[in-house]
N, C-alpha and C. Protein backbone atom coordinates (compact mmCIF):
# COMPACT_ATOMS: atom_id res chain seq x y z
N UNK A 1 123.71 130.11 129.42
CA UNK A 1 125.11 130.33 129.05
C UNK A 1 125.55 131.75 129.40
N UNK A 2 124.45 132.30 129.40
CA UNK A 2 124.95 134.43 129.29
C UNK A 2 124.37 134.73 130.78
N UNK A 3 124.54 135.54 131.94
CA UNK A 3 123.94 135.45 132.54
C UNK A 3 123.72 137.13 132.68
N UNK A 4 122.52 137.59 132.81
CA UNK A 4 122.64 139.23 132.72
C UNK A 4 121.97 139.78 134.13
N UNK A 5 122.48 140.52 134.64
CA UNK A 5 122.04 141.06 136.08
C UNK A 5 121.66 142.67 135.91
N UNK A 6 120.66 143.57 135.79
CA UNK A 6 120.10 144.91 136.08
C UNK A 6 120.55 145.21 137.08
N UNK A 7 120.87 146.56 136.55
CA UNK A 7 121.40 147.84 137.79
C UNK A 7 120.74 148.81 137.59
N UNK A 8 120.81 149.73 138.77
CA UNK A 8 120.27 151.31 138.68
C UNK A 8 118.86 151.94 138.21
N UNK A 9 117.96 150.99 138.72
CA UNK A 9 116.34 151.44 138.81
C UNK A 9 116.57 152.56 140.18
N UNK A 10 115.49 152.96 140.19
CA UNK A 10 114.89 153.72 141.59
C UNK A 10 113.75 154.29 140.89
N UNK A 11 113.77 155.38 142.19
CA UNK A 11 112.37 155.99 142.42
C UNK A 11 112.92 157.69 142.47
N UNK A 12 112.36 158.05 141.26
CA UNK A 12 112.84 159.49 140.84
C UNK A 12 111.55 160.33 140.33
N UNK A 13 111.58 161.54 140.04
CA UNK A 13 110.77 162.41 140.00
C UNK A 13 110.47 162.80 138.62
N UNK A 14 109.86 163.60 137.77
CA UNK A 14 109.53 163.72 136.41
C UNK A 14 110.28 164.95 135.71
N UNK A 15 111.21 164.02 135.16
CA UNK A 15 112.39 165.65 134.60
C UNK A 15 114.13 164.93 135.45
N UNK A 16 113.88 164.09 136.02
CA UNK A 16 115.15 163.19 136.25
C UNK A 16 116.09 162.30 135.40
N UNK A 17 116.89 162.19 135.65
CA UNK A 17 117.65 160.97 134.42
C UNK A 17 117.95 159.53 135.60
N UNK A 18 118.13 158.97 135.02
CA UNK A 18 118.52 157.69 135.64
C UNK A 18 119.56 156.77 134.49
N UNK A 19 120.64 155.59 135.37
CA UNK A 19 121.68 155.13 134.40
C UNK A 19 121.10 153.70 134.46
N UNK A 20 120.66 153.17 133.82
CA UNK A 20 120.57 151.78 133.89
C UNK A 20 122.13 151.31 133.42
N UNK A 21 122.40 149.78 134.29
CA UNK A 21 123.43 148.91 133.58
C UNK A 21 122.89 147.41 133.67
N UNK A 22 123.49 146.71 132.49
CA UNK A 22 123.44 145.55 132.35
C UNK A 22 124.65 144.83 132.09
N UNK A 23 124.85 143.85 133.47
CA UNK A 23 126.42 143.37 133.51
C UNK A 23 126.26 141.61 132.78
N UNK A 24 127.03 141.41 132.61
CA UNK A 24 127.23 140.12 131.77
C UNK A 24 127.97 139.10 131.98
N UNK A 25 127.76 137.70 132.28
CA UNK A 25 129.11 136.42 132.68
C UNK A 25 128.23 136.13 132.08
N UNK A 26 129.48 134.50 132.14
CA UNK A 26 129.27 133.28 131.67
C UNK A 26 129.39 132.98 130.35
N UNK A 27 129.34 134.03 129.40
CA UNK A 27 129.42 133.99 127.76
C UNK A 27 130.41 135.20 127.24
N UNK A 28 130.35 135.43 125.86
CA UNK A 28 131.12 135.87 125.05
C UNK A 28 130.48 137.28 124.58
N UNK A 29 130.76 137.94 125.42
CA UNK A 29 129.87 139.48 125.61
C UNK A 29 129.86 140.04 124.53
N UNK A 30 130.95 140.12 123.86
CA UNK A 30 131.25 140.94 122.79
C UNK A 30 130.70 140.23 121.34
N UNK A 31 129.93 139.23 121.36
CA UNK A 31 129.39 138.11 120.53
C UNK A 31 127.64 138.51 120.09
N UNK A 32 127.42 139.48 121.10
CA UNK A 32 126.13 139.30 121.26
C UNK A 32 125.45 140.72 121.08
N UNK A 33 124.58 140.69 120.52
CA UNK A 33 123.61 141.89 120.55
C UNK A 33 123.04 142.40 121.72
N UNK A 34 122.61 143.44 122.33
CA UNK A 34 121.85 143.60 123.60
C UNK A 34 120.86 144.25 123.18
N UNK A 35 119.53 144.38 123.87
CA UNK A 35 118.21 145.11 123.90
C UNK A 35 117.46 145.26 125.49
N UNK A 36 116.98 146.51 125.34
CA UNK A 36 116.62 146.92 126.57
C UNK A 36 115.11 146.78 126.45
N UNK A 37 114.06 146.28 127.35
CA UNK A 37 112.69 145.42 126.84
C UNK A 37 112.20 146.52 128.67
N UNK A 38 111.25 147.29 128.58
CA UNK A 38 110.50 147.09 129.70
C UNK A 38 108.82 146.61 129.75
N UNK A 39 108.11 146.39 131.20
CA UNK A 39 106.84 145.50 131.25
C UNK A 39 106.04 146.41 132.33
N UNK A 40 104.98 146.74 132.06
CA UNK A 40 104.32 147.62 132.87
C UNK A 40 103.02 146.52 133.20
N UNK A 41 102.43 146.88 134.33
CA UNK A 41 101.83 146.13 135.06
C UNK A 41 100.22 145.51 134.04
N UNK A 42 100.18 144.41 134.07
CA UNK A 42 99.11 144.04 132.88
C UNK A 42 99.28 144.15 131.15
N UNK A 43 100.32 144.69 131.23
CA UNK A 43 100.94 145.02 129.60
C UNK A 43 101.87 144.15 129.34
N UNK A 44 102.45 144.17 127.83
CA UNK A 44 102.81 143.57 127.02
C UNK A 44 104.72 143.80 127.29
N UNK A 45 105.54 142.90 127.07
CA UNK A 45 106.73 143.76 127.17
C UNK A 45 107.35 144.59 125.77
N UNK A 46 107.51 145.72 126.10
CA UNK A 46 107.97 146.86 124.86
C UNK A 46 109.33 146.70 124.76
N UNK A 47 109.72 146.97 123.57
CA UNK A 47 111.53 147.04 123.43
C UNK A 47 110.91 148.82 123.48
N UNK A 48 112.83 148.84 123.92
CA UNK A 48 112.74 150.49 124.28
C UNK A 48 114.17 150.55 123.78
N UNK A 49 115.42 149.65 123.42
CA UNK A 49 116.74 150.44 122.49
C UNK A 49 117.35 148.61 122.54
N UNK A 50 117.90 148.75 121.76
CA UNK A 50 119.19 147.89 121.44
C UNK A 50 120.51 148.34 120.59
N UNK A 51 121.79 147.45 120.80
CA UNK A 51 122.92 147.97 120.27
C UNK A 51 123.19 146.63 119.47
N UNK A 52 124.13 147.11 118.72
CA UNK A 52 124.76 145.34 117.86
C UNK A 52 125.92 144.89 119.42
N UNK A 53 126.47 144.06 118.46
CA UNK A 53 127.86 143.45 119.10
C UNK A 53 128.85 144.67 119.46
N UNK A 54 129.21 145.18 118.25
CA UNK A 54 129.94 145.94 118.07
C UNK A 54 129.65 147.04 118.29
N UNK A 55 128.42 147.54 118.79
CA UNK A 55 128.23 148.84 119.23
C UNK A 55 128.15 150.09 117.70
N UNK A 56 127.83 149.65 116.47
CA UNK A 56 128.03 150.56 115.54
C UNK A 56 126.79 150.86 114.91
N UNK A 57 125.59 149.99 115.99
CA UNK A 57 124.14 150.32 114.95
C UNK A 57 123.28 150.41 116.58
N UNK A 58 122.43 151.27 116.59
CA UNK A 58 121.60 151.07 117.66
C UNK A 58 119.84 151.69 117.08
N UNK A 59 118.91 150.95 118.13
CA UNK A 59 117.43 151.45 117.54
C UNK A 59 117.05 151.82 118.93
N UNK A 60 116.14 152.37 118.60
CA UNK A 60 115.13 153.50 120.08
C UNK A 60 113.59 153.29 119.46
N UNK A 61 112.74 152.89 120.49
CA UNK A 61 111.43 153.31 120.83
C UNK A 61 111.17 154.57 120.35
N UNK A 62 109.97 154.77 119.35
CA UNK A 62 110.07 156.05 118.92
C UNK A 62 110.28 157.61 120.62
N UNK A 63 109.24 156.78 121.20
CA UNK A 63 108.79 157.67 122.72
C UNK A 63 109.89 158.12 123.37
N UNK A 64 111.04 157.30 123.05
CA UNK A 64 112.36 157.64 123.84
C UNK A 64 113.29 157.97 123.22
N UNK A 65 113.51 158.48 121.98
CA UNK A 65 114.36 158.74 121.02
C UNK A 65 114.84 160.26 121.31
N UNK A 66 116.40 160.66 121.80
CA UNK A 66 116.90 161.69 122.25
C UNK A 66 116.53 161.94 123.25
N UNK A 67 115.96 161.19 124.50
CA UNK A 67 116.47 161.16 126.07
C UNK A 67 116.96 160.08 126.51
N UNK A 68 116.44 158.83 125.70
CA UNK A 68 117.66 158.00 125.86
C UNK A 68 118.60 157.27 125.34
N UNK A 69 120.04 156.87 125.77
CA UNK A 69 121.13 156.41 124.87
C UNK A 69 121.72 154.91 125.56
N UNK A 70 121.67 154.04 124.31
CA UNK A 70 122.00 152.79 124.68
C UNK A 70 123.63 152.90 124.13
N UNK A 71 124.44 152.34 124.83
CA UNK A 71 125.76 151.96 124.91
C UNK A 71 126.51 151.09 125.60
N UNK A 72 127.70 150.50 125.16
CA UNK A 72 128.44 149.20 125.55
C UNK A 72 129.52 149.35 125.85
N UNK A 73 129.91 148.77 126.76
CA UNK A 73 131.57 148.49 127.17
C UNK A 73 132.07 147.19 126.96
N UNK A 74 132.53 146.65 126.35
CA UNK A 74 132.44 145.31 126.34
C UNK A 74 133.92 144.90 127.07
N UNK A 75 135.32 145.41 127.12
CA UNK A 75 136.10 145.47 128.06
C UNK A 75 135.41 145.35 129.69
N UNK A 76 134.23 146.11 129.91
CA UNK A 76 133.68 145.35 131.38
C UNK A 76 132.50 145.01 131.23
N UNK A 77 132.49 144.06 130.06
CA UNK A 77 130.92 143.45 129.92
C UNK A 77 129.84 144.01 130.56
N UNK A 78 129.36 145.09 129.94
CA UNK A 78 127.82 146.17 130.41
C UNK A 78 127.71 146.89 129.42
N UNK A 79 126.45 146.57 129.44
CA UNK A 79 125.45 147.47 128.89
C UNK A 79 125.14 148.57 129.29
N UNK A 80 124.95 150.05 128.80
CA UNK A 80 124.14 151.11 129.58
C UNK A 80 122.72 151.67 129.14
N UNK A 81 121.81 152.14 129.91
CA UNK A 81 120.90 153.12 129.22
C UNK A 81 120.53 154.11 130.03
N UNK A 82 121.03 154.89 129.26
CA UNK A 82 121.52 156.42 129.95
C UNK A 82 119.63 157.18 129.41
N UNK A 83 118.83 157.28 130.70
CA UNK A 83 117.52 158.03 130.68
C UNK A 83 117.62 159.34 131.02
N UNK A 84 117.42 160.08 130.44
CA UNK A 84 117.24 161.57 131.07
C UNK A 84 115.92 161.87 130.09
N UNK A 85 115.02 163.42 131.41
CA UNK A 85 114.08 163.88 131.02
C UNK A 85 112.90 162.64 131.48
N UNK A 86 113.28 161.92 132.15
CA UNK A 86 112.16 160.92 132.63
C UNK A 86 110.76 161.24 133.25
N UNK A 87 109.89 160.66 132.38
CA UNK A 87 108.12 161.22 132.59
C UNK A 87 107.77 159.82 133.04
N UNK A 88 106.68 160.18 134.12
CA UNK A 88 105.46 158.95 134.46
C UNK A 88 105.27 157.76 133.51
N UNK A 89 105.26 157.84 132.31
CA UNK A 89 104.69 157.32 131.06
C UNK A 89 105.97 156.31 131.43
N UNK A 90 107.43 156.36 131.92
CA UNK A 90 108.62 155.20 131.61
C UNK A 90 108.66 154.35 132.50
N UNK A 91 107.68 154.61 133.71
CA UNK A 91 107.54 153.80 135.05
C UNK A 91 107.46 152.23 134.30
N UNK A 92 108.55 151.27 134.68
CA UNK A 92 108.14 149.82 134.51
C UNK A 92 109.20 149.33 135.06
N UNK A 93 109.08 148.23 134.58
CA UNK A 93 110.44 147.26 135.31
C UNK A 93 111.23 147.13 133.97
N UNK A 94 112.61 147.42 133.81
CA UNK A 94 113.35 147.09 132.75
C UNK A 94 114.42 146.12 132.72
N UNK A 95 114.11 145.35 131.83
CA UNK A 95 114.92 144.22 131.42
C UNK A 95 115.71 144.41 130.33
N UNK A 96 117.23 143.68 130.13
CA UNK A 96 117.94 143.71 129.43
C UNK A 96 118.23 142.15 128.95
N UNK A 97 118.21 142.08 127.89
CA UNK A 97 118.60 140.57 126.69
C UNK A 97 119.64 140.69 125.67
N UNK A 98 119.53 139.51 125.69
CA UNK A 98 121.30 138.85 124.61
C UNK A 98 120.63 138.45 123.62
N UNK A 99 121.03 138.47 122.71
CA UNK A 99 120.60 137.45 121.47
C UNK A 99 122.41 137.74 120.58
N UNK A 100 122.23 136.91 119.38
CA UNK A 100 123.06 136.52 118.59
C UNK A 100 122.84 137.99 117.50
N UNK A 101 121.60 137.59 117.21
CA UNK A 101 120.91 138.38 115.92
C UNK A 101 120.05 139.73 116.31
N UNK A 102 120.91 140.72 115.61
CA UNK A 102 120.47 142.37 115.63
C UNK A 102 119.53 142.33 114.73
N UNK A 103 118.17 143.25 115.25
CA UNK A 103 117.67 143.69 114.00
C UNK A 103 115.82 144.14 114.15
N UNK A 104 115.17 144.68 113.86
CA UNK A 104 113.73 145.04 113.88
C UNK A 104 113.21 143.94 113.11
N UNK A 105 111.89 143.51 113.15
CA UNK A 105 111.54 143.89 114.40
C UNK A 105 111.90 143.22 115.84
N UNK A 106 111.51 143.54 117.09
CA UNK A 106 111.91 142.84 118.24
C UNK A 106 111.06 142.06 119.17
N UNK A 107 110.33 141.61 118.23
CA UNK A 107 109.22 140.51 118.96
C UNK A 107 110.07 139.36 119.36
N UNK A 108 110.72 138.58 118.13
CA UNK A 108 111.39 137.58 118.86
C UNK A 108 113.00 137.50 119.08
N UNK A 109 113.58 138.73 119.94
CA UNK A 109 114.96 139.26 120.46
C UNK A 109 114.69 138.34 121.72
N UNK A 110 115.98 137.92 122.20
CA UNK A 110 116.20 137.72 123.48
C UNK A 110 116.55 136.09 123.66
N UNK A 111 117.75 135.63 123.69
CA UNK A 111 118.30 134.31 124.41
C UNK A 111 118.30 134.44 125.50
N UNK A 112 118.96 135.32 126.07
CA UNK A 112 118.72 135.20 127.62
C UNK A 112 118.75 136.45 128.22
N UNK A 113 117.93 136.68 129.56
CA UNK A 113 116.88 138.02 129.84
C UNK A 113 117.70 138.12 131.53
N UNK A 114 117.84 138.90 131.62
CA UNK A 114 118.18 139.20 133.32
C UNK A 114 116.29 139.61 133.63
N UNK A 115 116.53 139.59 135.14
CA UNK A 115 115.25 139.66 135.91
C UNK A 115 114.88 141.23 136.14
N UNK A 116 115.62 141.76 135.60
CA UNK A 116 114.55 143.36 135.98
C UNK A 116 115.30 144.28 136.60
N UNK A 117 114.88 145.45 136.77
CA UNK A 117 114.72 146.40 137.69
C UNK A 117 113.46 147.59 137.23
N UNK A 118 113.33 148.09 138.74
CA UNK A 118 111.94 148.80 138.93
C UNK A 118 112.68 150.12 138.43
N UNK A 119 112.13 151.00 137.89
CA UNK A 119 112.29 152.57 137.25
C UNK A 119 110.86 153.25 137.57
N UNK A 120 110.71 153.72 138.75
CA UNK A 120 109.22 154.54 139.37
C UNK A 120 109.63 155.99 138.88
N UNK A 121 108.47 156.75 138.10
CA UNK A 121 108.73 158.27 137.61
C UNK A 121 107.63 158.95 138.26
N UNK A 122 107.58 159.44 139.15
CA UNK A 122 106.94 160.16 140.03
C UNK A 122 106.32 161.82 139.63
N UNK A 123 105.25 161.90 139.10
CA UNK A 123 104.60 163.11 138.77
C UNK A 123 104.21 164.08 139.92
């Protein structure tokens, strides 16, 4: 029903920022919670921030708390996550999800998942 597409991975250096976006059709954008989930090679997938609907509550990964900021536009259905200060340690592929229901913990977040993008942090 939701369909979510990743933007703005690359291949950056250690002490860089990078903008992730997550754009949104097919559903009721402003309905939905978002969370930002990345997966490193042989590992588990980590939540790393989510926002409500409304944009008035958000949570952070302890590791990323004050370099990065999750935020919404819902006038152009996207998501952002604004990385700065980026270390080796954030290298993964990051995914962004919908769900209905905000809230910790975030094991079982996510109706529907866009496919990724690569974020390489180069030491």
């Amino acid at each position: 029903q939701v369909q979510l597409v990743e933007s703005g991975g690359g291949f950056v250096q250690t002490g860089d920022s990078l903008r992730l976006s997550c754009a949104a059709s097919g559903g009721s954008f402003g309905s939905y919670a978002v969370a930002w989930f990345r997966r490193r090679p042989g590992e588990d997938r980590d939540f790393v921030a989510a926002i409500s609907d409304s944009g008035d509550m958000t949570d952070y990964l302890y590791s990323v708390k004050g370099r990065f900021t999750i935020s919404r536009d819902n006038a152009d259905n996207t998501v952002h996550l604004q990385m700065n200060n980026l270390k080796p340690e954030d290298t993964a592929v990051y995914y962004c999800a919908a769900d209905r229901s905000y809230g910790s913990p975030w094991y079982g977040f996510g109706e529907f998942w866009g496919r990724g993008t690569q974020v390489t942090v180069s030491s």
